[in-house]
Protein backbone atom coordinates (compact mmCIF):
# COMPACT_ATOMS: atom_id res chain seq x y z
CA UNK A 1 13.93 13.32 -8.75
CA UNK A 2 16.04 12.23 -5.92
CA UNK A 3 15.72 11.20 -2.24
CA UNK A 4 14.65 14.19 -0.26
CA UNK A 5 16.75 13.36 2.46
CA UNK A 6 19.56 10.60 3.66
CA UNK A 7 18.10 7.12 4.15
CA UNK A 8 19.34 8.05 8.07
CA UNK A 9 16.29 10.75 8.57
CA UNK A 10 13.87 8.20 7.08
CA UNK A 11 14.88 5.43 9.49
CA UNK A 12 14.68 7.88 12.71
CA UNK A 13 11.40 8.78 11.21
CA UNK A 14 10.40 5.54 11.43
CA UNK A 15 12.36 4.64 14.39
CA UNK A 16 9.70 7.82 16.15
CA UNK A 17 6.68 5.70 14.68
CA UNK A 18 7.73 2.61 16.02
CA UNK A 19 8.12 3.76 19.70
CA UNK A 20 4.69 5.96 19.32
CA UNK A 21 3.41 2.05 18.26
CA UNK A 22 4.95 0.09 20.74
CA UNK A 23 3.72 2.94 23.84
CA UNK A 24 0.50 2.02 22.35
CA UNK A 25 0.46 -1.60 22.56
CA UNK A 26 0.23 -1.73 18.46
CA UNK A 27 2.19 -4.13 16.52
CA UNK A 28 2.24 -2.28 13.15
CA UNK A 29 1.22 0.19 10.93
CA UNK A 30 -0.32 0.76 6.99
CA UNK A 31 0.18 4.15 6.34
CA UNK A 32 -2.14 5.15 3.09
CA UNK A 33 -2.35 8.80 2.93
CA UNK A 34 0.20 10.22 0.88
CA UNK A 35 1.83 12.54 3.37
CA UNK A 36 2.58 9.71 5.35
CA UNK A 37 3.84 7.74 2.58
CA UNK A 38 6.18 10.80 1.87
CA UNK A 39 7.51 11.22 5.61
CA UNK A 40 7.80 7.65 6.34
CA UNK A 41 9.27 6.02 2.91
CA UNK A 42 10.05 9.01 0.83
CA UNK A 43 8.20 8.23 -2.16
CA UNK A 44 6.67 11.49 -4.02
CA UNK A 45 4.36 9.42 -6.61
CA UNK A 46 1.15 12.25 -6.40
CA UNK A 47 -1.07 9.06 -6.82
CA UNK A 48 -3.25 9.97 -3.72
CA UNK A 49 -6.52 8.52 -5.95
CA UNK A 50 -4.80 5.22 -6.45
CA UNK A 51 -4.33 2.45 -4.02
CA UNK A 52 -0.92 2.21 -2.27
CA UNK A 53 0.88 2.09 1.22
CA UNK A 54 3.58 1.38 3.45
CA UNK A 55 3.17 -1.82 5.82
CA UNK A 56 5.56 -2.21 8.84
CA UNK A 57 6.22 -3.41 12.12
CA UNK A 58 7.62 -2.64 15.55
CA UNK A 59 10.19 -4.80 15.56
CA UNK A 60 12.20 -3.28 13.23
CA UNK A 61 11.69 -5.31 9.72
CA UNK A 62 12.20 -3.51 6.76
CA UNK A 63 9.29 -1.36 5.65
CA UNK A 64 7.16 -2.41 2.03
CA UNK A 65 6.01 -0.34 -0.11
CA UNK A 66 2.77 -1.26 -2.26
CA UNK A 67 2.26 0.71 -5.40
CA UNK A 68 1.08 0.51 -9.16
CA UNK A 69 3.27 -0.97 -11.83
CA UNK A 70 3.56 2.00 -13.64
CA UNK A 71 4.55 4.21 -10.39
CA UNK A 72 7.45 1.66 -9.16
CA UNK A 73 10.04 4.27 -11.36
CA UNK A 74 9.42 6.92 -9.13
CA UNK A 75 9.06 5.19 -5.93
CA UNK A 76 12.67 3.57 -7.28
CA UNK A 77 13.68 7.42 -7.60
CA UNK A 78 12.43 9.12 -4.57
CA UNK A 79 11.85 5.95 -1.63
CA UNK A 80 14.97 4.66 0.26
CA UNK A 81 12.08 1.76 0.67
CA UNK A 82 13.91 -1.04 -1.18
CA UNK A 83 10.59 -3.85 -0.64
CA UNK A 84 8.47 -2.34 -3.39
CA UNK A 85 5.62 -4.37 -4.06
CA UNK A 86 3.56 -3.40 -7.18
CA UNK A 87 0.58 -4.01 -8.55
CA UNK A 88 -1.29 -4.03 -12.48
CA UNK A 89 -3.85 -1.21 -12.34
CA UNK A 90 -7.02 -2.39 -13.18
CA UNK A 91 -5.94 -5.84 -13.28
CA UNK A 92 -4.85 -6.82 -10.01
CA UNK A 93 -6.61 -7.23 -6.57
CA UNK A 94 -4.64 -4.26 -5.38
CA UNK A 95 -6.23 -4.22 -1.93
CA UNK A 96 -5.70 -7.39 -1.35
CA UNK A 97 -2.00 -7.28 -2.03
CA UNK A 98 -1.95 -4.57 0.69
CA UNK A 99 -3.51 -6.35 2.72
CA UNK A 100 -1.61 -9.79 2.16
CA UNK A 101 1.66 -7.16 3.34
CA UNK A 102 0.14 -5.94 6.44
CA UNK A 103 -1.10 -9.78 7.46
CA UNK A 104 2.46 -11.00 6.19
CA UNK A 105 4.24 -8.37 8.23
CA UNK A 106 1.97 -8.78 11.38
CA UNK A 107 2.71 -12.98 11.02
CA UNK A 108 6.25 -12.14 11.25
CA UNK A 109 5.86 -9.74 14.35
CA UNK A 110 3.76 -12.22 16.13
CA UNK A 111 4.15 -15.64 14.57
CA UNK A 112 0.16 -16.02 14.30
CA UNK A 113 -2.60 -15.38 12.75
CA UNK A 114 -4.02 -12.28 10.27
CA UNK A 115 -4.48 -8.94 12.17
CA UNK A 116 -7.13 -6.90 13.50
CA UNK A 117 -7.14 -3.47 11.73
CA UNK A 118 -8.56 -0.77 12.95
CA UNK A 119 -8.31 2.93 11.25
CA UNK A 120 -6.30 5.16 12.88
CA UNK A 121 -7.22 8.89 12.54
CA UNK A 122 -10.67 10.41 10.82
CA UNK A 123 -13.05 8.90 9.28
CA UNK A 124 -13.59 8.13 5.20
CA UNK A 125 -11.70 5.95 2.84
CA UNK A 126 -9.26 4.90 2.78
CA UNK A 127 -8.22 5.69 6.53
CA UNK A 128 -5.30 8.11 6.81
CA UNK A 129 -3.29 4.86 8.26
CA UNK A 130 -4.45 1.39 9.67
CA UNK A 131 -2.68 -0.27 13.20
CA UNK A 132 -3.12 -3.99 14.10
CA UNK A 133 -3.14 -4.55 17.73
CA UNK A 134 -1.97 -7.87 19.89
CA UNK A 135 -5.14 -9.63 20.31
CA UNK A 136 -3.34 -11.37 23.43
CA UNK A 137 -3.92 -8.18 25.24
CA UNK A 138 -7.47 -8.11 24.45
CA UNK A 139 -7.38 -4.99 22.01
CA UNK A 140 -9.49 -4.57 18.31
């Protein structure tokens, strides 16, 4: 497996998300669903049943990925991502490491506190993605 496309279509990709973001009022984004993890980073793992995302900002950090130990091979393969997180299935607090990216992420976008997620798009679990919003301006 290789890189579906050049790292230069990923970045406008995510360069489009930002902007969508920032219009908003968002601060950043945990995408979840695989198709987003696909468009966004690249990475074709077919793990939809395990736990895994892709935490950024608006301000233009570099994106992490979060995935299982055993997956990081492919996700070194197919993701231009180069912060890949990853986690021991069964072993580790795998939602938690998500989450420590998003609140890590948002701390360096805001320079406070954790965020306040809220599910973007339908309903079930997990959420096809997950924004934080700038509590300054009053939004949850």
């Amino acid at each position: 497996m290789m890189v579906a496309f050049p790292e230069s279509e990923y970045r406008q990709r995510l360069a489009r998300a930002r902007e969508a973001l920032r219009e908003g009022g968002l601060k950043g984004y945990l995408a979840v669903a695989p198709e987003h993890l696909y468009y966004l980073a690249g990475y074709d793992g077919h793990t939809y049943w395990s736990d895994q995302g892709c935490v950024f900002t608006v301000d233009g950090d570099e994106p992490t990925l979060v995935i299982r130990d055993t997956d990081e091979g492919v996700a070194r393969e197919t993701a231009w991502v180069q912060d890949v997180r990853t986690y021991r299935y069964g072993l580790d607090d795998s939602l938690a490491l998500i989450g420590r990216q998003g609140e890590g992420a948002h701390r360096r976008a805001a320079g406070r506190g954790p965020p306040q997620l809220r599910a973007a798009g339908g309903q079930g679990a997990p959420p096809a993605g997950a924004v934080w919003a700038d509590r300054r301006r009053g939004r949850d």
